[in-house]
C-alpha atoms as a PDB file:
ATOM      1  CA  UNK A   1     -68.487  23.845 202.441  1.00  0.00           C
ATOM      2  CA  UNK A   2     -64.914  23.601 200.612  1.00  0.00           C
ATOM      3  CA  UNK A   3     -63.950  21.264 198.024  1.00  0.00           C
ATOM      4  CA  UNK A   4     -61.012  19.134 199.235  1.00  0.00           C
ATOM      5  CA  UNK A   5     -58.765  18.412 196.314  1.00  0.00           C
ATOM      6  CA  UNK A   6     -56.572  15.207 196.429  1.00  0.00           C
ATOM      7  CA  UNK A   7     -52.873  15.957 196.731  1.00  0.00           C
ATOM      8  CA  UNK A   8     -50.129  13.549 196.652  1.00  0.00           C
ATOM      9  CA  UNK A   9     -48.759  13.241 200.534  1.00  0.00           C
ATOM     10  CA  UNK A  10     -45.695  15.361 199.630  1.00  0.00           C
ATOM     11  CA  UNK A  11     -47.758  18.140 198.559  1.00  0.00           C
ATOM     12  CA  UNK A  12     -50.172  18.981 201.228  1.00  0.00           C
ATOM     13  CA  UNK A  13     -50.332  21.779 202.741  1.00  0.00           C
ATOM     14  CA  UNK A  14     -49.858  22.528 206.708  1.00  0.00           C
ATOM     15  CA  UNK A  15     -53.828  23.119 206.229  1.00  0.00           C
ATOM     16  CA  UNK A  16     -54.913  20.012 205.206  1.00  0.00           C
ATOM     17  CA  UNK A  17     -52.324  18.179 207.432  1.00  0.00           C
ATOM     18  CA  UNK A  18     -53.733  20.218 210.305  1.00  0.00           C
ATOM     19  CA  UNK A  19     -57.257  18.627 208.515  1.00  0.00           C
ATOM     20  CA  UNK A  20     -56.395  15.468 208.751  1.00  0.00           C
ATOM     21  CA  UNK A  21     -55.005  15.480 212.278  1.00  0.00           C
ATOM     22  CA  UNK A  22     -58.609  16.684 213.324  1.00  0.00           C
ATOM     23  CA  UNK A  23     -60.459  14.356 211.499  1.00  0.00           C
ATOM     24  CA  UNK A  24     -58.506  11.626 213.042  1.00  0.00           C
ATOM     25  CA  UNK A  25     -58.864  12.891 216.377  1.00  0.00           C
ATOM     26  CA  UNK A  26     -62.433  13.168 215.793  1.00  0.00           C
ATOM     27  CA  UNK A  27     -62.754   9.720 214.800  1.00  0.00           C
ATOM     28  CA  UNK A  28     -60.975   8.322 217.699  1.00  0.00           C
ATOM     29  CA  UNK A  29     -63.241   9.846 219.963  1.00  0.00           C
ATOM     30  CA  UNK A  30     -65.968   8.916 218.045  1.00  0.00           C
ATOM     31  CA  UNK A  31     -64.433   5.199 218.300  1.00  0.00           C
ATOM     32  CA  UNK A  32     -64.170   5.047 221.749  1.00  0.00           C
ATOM     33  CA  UNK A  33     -67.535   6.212 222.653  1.00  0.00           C
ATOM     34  CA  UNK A  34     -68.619   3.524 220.519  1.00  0.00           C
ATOM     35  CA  UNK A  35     -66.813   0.510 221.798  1.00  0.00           C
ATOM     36  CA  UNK A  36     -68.241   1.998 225.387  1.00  0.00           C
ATOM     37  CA  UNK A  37     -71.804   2.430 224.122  1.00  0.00           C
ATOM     38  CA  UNK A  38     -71.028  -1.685 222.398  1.00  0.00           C
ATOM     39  CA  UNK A  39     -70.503  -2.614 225.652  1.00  0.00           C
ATOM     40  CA  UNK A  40     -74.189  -1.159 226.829  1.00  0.00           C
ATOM     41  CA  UNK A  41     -76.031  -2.371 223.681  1.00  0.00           C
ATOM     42  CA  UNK A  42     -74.873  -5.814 224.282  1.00  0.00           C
ATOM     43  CA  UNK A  43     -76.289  -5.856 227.932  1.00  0.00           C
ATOM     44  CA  UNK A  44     -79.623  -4.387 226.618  1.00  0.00           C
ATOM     45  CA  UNK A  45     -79.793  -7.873 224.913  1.00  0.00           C
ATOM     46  CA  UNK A  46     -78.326 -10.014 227.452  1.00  0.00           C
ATOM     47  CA  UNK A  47     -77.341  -9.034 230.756  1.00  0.00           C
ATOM     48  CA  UNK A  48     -74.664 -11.586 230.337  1.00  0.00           C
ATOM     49  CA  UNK A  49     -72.912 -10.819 227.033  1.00  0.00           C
ATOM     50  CA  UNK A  50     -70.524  -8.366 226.233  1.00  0.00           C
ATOM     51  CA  UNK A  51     -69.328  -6.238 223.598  1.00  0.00           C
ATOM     52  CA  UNK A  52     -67.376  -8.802 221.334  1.00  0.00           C
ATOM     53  CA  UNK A  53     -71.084 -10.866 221.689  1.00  0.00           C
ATOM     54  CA  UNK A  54     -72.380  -8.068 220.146  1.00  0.00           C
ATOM     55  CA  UNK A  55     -70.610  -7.728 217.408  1.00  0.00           C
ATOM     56  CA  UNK A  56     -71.054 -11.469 216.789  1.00  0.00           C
ATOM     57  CA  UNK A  57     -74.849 -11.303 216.854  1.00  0.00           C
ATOM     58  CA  UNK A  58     -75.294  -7.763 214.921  1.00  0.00           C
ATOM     59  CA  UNK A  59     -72.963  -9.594 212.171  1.00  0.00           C
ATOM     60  CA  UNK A  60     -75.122 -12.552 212.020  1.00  0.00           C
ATOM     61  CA  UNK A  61     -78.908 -10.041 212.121  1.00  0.00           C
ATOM     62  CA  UNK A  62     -77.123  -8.294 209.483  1.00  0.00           C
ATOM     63  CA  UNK A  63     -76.437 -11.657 207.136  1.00  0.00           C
ATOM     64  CA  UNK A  64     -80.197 -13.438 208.189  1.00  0.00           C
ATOM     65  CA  UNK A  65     -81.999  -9.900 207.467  1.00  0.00           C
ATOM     66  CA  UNK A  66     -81.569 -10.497 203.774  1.00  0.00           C
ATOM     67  CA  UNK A  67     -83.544 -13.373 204.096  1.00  0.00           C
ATOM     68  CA  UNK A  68     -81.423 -16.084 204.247  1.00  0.00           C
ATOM     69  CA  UNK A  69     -81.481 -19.211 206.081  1.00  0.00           C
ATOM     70  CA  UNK A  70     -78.251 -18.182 208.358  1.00  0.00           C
ATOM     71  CA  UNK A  71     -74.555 -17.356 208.037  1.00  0.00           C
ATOM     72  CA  UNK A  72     -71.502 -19.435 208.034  1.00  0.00           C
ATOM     73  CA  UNK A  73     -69.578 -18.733 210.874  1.00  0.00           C
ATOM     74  CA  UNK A  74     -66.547 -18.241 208.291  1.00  0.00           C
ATOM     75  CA  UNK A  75     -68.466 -15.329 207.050  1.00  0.00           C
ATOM     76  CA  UNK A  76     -68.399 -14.184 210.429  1.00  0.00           C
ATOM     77  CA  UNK A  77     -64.918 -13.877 211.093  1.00  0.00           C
ATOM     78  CA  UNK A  78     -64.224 -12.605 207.553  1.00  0.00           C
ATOM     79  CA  UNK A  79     -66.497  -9.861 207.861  1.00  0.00           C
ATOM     80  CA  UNK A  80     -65.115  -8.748 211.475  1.00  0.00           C
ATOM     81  CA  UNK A  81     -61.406  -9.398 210.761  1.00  0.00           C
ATOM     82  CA  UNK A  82     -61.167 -12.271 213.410  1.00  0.00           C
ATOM     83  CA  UNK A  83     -59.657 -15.439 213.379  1.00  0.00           C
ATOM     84  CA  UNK A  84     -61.674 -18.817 213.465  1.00  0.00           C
ATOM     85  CA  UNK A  85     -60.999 -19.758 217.083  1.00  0.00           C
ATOM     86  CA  UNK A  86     -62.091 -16.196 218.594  1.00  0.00           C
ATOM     87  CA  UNK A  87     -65.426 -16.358 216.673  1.00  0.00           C
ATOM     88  CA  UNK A  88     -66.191 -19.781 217.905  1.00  0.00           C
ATOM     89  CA  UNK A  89     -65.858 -18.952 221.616  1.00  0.00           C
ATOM     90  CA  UNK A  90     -67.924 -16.153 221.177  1.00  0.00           C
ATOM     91  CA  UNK A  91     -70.384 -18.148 219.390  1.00  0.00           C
ATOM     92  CA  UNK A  92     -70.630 -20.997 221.649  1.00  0.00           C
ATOM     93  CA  UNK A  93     -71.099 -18.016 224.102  1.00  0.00           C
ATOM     94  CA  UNK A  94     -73.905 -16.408 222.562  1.00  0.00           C
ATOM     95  CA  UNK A  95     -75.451 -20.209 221.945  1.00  0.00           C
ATOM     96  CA  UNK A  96     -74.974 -21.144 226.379  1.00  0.00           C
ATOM     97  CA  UNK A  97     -77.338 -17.796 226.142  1.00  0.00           C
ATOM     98  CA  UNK A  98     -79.761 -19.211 223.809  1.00  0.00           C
ATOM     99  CA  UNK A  99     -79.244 -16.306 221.668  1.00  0.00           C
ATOM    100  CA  UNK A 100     -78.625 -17.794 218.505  1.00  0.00           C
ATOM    101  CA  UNK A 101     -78.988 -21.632 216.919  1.00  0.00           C
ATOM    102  CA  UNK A 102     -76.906 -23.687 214.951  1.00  0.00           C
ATOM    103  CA  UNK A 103     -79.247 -25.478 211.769  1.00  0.00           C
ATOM    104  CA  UNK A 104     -78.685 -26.988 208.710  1.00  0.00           C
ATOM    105  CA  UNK A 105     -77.969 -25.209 205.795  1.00  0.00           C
ATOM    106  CA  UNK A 106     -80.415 -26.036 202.993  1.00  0.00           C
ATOM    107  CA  UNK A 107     -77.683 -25.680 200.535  1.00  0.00           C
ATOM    108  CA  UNK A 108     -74.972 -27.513 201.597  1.00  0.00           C
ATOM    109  CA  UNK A 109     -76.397 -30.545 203.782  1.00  0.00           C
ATOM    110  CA  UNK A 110     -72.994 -30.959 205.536  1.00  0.00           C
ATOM    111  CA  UNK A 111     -72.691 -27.199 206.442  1.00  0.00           C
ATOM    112  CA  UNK A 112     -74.155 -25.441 210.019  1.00  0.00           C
ATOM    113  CA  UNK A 113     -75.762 -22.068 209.708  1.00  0.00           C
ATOM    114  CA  UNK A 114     -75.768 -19.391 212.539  1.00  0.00           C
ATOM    115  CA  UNK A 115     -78.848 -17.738 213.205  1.00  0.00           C
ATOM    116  CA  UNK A 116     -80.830 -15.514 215.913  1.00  0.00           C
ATOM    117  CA  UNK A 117     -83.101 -17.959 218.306  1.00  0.00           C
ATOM    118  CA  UNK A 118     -86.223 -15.880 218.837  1.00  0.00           C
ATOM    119  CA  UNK A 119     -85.205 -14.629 221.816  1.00  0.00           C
ATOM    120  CA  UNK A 120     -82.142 -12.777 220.125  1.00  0.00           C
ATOM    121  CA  UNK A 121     -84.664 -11.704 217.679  1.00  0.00           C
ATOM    122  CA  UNK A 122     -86.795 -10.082 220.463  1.00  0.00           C
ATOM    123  CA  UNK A 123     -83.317  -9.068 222.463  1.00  0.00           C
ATOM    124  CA  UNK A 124     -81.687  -7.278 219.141  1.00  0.00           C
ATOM    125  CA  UNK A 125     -84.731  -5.952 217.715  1.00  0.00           C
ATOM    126  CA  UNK A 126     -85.719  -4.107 221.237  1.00  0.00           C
ATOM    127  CA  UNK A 127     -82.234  -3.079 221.483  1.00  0.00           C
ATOM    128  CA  UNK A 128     -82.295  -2.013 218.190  1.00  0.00           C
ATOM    129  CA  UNK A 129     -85.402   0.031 218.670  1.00  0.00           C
ATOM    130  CA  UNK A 130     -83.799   2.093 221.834  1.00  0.00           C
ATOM    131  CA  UNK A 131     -80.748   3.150 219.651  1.00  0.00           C
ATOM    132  CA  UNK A 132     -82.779   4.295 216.970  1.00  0.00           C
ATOM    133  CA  UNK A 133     -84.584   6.451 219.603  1.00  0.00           C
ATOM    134  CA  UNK A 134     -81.268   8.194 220.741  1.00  0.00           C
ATOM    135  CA  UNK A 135     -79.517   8.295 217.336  1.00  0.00           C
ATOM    136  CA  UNK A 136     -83.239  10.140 216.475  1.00  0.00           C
ATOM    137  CA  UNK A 137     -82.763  12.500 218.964  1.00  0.00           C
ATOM    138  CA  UNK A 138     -79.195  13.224 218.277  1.00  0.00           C
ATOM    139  CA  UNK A 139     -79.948  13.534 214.499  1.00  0.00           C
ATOM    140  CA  UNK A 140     -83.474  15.458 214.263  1.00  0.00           C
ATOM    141  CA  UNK A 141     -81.559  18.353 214.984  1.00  0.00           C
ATOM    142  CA  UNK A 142     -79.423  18.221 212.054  1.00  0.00           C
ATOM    143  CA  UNK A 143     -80.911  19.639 208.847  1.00  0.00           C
ATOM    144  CA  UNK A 144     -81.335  17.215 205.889  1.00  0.00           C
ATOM    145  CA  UNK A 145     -78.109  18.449 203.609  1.00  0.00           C
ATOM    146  CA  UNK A 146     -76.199  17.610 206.637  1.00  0.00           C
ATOM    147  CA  UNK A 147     -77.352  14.722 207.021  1.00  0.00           C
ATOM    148  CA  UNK A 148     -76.915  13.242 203.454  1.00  0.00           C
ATOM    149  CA  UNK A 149     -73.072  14.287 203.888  1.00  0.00           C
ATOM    150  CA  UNK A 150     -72.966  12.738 207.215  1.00  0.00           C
ATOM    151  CA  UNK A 151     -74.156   9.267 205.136  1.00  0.00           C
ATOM    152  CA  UNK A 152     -72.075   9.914 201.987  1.00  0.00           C
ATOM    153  CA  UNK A 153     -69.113  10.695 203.809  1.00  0.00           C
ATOM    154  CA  UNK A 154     -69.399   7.618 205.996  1.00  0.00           C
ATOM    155  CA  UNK A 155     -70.659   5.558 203.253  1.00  0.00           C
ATOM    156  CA  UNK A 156     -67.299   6.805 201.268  1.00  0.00           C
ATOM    157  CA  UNK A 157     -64.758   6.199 204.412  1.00  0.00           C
ATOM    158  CA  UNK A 158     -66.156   3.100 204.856  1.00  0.00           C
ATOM    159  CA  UNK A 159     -65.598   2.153 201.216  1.00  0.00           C
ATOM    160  CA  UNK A 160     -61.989   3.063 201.484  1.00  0.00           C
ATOM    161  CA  UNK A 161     -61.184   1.592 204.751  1.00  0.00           C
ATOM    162  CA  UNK A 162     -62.281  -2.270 203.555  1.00  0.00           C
END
């Protein structure tokens, strides 16, 4: 594996502009399956949600797994770049569904906290469970130093796209 050297934009080469066209390219397509596969991970928790439901409820697994009480629905639409008003249509969506609650937050007694009812719990955790399965597949035929590049790379674009 090379060593790719950071260059101003003026200097690169036709190589690593070449590169970079491929890596984007890759990363569209790798985009697009994944806003198609969003769209069949949200129906393996409710028949009737849809992708922007998902990304609502994996948001608000991902704040309640730590162990807190819920999330704000501000930290919601912070966290997924969205404005107030399309996060609370989506939430009083995924509420009509009985997929997650509104309750009290224990700090602030004026405040509402989102959080997975159980049966988003069961519907996210058994959704959860079938993408592991194919992500396992995919991945137990890469070798381990892939791997770790795979998740330090990632970890490292994702760093610099926020």
């Amino acid at each position: 594996m090379s060593k790719v050297v950071a260059h101003h934009p003026e200097q690169r080469s036709e190589d690593s502009t070449a590169l970079i066209a491929d890596v984007e390219q890759e990363l569209s397509i790798l985009l697009r399956r994944a806003r198609s596969a969003q769209m069949l991970l949200a129906r393996r928790v409710h028949p009737e949600m849809d992708a922007a439901g998902y990304a609502l409820i994996s948001q608000i697994e991902l704040g309640t797994s730590a162990g807190r009480a819920g999330v704000r629905a501000s930290d919601v639409a912070q966290a997924l770049g969205l404005d107030k008003s399309t996060v609370s249509r989506g939430l009083s969506q995924l509420e009509s569904l009985g997929l997650i609650e509104r309750v009290g937050d224990p700090d602030d007694g004026r405040a509402r906290l989102l959080r997975l009812t159980e049966a988003g719990t069961e519907g996210f955790n058994a959704m959860r469970a079938q993408r592991q399965v194919k992500f396992r597949a995919i991945l137990d035929r890469w070798d381990s130093a892939d791997l770790t590049d795979l998740a330090r790379l990632l970890g490292r674009l994702n760093a610099d796209l926020s």
